[in-house]
Protein backbone atom coordinates (compact mmCIF):
# COMPACT_ATOMS: atom_id res chain seq x y z
CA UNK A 1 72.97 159.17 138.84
CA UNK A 2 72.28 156.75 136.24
CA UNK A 3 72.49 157.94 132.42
CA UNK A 4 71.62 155.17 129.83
CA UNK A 5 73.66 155.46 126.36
CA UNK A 6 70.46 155.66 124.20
CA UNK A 7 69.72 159.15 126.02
CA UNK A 8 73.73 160.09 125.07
CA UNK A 9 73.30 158.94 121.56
CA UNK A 10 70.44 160.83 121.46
CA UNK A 11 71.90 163.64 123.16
CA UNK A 12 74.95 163.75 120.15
CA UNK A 13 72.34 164.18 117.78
CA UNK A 14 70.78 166.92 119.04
CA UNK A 15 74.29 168.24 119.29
CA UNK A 16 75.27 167.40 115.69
CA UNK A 17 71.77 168.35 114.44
CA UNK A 18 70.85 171.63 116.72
CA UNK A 19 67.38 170.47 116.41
CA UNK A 20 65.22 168.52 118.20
CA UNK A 21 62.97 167.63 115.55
CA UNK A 22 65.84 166.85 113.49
CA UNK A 23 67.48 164.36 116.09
CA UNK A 24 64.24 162.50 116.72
CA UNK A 25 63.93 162.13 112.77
CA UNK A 26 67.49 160.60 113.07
CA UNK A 27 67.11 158.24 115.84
CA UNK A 28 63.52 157.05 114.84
CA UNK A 29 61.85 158.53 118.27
CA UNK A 30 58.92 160.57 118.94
CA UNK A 31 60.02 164.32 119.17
CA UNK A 32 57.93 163.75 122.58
CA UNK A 33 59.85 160.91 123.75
CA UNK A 34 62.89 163.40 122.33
CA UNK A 35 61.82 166.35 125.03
CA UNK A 36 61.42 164.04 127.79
CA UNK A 37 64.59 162.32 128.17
CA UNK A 38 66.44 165.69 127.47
CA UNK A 39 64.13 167.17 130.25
CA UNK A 40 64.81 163.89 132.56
CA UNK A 41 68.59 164.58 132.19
CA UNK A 42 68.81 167.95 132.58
CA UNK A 43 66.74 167.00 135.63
CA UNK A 44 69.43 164.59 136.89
CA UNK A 45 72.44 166.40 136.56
CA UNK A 46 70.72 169.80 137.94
CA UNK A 47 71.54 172.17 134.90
CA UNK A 48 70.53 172.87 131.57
CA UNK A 49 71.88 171.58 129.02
CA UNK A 50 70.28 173.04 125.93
CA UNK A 51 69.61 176.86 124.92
CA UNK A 52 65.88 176.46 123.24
CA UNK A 53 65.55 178.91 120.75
CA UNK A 54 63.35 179.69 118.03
CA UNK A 55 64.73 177.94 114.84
CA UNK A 56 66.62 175.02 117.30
CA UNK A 57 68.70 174.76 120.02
CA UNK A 58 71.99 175.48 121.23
CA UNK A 59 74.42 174.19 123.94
CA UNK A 60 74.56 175.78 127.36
CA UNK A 61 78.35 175.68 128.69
CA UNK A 62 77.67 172.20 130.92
CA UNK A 63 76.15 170.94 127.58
CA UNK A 64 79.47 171.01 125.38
CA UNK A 65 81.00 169.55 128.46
CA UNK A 66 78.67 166.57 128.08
CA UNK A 67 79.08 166.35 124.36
CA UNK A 68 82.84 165.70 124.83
CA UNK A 69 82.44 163.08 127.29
CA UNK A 70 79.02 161.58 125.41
CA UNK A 71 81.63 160.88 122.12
CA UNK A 72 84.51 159.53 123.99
CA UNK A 73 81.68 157.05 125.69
CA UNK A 74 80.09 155.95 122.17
CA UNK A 75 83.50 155.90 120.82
CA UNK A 76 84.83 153.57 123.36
CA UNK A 77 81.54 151.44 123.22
CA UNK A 78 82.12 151.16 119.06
CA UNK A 79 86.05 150.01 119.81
CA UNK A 80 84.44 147.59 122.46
CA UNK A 81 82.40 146.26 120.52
CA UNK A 82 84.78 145.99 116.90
CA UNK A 83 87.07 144.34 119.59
CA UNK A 84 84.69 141.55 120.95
CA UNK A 85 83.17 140.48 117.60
CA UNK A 86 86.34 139.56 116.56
CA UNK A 87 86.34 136.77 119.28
CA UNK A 88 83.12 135.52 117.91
CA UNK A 89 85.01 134.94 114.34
CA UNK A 90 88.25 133.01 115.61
CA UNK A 91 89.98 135.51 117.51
CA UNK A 92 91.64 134.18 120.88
CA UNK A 93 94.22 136.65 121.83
CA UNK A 94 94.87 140.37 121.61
CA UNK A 95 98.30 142.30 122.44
CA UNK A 96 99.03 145.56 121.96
CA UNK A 97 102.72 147.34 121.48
CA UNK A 98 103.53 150.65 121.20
CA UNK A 99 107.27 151.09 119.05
CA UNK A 100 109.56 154.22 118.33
CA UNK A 101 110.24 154.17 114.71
CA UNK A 102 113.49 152.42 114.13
CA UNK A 103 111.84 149.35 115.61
CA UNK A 104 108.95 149.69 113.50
CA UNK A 105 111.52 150.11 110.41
CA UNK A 106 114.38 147.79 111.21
CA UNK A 107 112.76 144.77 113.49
CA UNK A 108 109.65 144.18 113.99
CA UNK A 109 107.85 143.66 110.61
CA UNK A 110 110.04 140.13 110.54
CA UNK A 111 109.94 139.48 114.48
CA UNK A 112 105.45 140.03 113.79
CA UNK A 113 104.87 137.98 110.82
CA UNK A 114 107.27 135.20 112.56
CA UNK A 115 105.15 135.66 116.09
CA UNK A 116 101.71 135.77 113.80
CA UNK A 117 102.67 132.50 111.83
CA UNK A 118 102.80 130.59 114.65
CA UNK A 119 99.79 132.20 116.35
CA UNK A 120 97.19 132.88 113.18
CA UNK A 121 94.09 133.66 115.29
CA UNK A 122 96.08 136.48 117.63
CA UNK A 123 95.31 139.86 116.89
CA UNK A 124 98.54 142.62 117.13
CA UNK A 125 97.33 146.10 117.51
CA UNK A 126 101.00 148.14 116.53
CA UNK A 127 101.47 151.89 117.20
CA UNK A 128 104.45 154.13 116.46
CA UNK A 129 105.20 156.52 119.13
CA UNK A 130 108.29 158.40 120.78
CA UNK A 131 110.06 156.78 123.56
CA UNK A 132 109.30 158.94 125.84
CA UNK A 133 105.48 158.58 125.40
CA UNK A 134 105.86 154.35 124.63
CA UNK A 135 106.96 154.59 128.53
CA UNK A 136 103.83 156.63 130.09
CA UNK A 137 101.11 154.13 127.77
CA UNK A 138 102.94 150.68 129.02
CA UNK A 139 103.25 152.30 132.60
CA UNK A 140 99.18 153.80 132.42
CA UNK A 141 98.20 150.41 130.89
CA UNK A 142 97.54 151.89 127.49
CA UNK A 143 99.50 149.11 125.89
CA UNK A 144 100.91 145.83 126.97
CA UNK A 145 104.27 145.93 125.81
CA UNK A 146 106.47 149.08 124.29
CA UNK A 147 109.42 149.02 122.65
CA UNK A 148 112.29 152.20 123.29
CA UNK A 149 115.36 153.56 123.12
CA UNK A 150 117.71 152.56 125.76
CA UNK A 151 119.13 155.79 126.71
CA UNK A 152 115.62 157.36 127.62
CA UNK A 153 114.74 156.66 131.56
CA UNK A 154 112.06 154.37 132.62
CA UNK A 155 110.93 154.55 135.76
CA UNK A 156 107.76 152.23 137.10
CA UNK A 157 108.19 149.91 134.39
CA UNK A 158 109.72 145.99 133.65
CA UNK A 159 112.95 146.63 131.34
CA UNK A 160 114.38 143.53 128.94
CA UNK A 161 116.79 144.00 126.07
CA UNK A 162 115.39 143.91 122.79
CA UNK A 163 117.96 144.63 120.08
CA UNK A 164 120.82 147.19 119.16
CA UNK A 165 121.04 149.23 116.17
CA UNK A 166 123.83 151.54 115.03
CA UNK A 167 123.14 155.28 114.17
CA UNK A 168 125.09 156.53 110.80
CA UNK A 169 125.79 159.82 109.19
CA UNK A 170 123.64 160.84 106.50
CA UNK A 171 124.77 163.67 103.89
CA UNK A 172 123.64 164.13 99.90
CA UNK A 173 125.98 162.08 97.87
CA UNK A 174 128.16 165.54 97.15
CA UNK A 175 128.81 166.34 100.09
CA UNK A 176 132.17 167.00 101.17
CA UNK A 177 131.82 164.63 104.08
CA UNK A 178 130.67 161.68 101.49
CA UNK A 179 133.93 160.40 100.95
CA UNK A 180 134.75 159.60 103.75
CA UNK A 181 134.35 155.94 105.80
CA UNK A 182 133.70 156.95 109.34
CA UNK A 183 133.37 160.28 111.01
CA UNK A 184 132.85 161.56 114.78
CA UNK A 185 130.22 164.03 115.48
CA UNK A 186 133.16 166.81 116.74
CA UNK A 187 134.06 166.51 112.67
CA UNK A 188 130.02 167.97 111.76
CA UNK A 189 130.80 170.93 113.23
CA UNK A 190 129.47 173.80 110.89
CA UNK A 191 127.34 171.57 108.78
CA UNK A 192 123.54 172.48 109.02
CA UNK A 193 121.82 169.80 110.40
CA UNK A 194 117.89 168.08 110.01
CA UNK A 195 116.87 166.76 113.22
CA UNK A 196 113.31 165.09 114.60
CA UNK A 197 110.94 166.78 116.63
CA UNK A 198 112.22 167.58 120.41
CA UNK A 199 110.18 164.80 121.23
CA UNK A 200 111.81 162.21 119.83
CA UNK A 201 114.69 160.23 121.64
CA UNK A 202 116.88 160.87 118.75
CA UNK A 203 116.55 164.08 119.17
CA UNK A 204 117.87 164.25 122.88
CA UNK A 205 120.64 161.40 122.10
CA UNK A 206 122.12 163.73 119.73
CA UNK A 207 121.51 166.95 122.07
CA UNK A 208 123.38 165.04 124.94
CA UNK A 209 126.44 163.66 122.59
CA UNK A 210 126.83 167.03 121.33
CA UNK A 211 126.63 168.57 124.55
CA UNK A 212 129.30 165.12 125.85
CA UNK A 213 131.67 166.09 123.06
CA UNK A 214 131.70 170.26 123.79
CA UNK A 215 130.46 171.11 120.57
CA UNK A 216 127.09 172.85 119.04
CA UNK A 217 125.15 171.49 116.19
CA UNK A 218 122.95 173.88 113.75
CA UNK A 219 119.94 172.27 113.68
CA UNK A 220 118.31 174.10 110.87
CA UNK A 221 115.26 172.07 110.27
CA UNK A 222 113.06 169.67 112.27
CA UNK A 223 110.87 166.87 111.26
CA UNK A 224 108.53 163.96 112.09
CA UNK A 225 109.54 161.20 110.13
CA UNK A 226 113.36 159.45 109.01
CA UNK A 227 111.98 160.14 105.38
CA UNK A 228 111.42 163.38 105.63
CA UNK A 229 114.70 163.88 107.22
CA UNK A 230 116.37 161.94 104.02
CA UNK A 231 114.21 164.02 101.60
CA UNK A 232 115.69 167.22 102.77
CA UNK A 233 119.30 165.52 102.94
CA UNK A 234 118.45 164.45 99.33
CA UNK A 235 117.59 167.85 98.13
CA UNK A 236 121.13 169.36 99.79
CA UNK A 237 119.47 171.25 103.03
CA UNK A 238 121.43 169.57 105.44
CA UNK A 239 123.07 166.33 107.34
CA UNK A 240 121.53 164.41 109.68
CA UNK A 241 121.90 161.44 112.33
CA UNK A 242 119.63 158.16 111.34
CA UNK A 243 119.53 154.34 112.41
CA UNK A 244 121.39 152.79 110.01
CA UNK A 245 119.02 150.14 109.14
CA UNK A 246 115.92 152.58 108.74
CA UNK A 247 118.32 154.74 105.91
CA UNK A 248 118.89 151.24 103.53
CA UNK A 249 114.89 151.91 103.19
CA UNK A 250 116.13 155.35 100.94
CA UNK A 251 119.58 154.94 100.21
CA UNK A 252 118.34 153.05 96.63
CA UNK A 253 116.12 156.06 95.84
CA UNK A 254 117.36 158.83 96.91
CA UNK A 255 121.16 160.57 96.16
CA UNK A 256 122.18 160.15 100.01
CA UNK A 257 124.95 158.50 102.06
CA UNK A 258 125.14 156.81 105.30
CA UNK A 259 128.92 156.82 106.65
CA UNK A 260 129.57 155.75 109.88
CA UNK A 261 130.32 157.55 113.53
CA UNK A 262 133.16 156.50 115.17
CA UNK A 263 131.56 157.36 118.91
CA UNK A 264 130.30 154.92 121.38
CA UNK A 265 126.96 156.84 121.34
CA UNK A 266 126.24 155.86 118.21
CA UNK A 267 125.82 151.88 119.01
CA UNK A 268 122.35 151.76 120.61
CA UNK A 269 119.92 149.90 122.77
CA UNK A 270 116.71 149.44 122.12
CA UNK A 271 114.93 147.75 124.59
CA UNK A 272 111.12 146.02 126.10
CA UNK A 273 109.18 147.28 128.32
CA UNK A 274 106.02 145.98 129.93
CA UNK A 275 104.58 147.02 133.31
CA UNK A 276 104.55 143.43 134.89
CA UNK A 277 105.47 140.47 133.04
CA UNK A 278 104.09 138.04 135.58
CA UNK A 279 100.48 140.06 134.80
CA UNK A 280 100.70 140.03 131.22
CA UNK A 281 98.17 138.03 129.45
CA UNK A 282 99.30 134.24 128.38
CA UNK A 283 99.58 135.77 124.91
CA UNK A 284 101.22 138.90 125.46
CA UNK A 285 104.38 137.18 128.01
CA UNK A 286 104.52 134.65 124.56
CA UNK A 287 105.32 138.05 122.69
CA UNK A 288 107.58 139.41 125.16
CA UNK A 289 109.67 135.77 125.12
CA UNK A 290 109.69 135.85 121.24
CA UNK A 291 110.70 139.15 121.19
CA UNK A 292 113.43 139.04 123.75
CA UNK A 293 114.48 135.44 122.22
CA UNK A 294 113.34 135.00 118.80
CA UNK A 295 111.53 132.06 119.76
CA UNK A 296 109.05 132.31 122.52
CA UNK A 297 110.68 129.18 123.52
CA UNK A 298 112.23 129.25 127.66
CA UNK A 299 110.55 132.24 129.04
CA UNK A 300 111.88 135.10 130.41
CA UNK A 301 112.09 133.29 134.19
CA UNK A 302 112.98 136.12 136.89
CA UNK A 303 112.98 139.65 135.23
CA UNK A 304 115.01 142.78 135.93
CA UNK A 305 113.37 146.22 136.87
């Protein structure tokens, strides 16, 4: 079965419009040429697809199953096609990276604009995700390269080291732990806590430690973003756990302090991830060398899985 994307255009009209006249108005067809090709594809895929009713028409069960599919299609055509006119105006290289959000925060704004000065006609598609879902798009192909926490496992995919970054204590600037230099997480015991979402890496880094060191954290309130979590710190609702370089963003704003932990947990990896370097692009094993170097200079030679 063959169906052309003129008839699926038209077909999301119809949808959008629950008319038939209507759609052919839109599209600039014949409401005759309209009926056929809606006849011809109900034809081909052996079920209707449209309810016809008196004042329009409505979708029959198999046709909202098309409509989904018919607007991923179009929308996938329009990305394809915003993606290869680009090439036509200078653009000779496209990588994309996926990156949890201390790497978004801490690294890579300086370790891009570096990478983009000395490549000015690459295009750098950048998403912010949780580790655990950075892994599944560079091991699907979704993205060339992601960027992770260390601790979280990664299974079917190419593993370098990227950087490290040290996790800190954050409490309002009253709080009774404020005075104090360094602190282990045994010590937060009874303090109410504001965590990120269970899907975040954080989150199950600071689950395991507690659960490592014997002791339960209150985890009052959950969030999706290191400034939310410093907003409710800032407003006296709780402590929390945060990268220490992301919290320097709101320590000059907001009455908060960061005071260091004392356990080895707190020192950690974050690391790069692509599915095969050897496969990469030209481009995208340049990124993965300037990451992993600072350079791009050298190569990353024989990797480790």
């Amino acid at each position: 079965m063959r169906v052309d994307f003129t008839t699926l255009k038209l077909f999301v009209a119809i949808a959008d419009e629950r008319s038939l006249t209507r759609a052919a108005e839109r599209e600039h067809l014949a409401l005759a040429a309209v009926s056929k090709r809606i006849s011809d594809l109900e034809a081909h895929l052996r079920t209707p697809l449209l309810y016809r009713q008196p004042k329009g028409v409505a979708l029959t069960p198999a046709g909202d199953a098309l409509l989904h599919h018919a607007r991923n299609l179009l929308d996938n055509i329009q990305h394809m096609q915003a993606d290869l006119s680009e090439f036509s105006e200078g653009i000779n290289g496209h990588v994309r990276i996926h990156a949890n959000t201390s790497a978004v925060i801490a690294f890579l704004p300086e370790d891009l604009a570096a990478f983009s000065a000395q490549h000015p006609q690459i295009r750098i598609d950048l998403e912010e995700r949780v580790s655990s879902e950075i892994i599944h798009a560079v091991r699907e192909g979704l993205t060339d390269i992601g960027i992770f926490a260390g601790h979280v496992q990664a299974d079917g995919v190419q593993v370098f080291p990227y950087r490290h970054d040290r996790l800190v204590l954050v409490v309002p600037s009253g709080h009774p732990l404020a005075a104090r230099e360094r602190v282990t997480l045994s010590e937060t015991v009874g303090y109410d806590f504001i965590g990120l979402q269970k899907e975040a890496s954080l989150h199950s880094l600071l689950s395991e430690a507690a659960q490592q060191a014997g002791v339960h954290l209150r985890v009052r309130i959950q969030v999706r973003s290191f400034e939310a979590i410093c907003r409710m710190i800032h407003t006296g609702l709780g402590i929390g756990v945060l990268p220490e370089q992301a919290v320097r963003t709101y320590l000059p704003s907001m009455a908060v302090r960061a005071v260091a932990i004392e356990d080895a947990w707190a020192v950690r990896e974050l690391n790069i991830c692509v599915r095969q370097y050897d496969s990469l692009s030209l481009i995208a094993r340049q990124m993965v060398d300037h990451l992993a170097f600072g350079n791009g200079e050298g190569g990353l030679g024989q990797s480790r899985i």
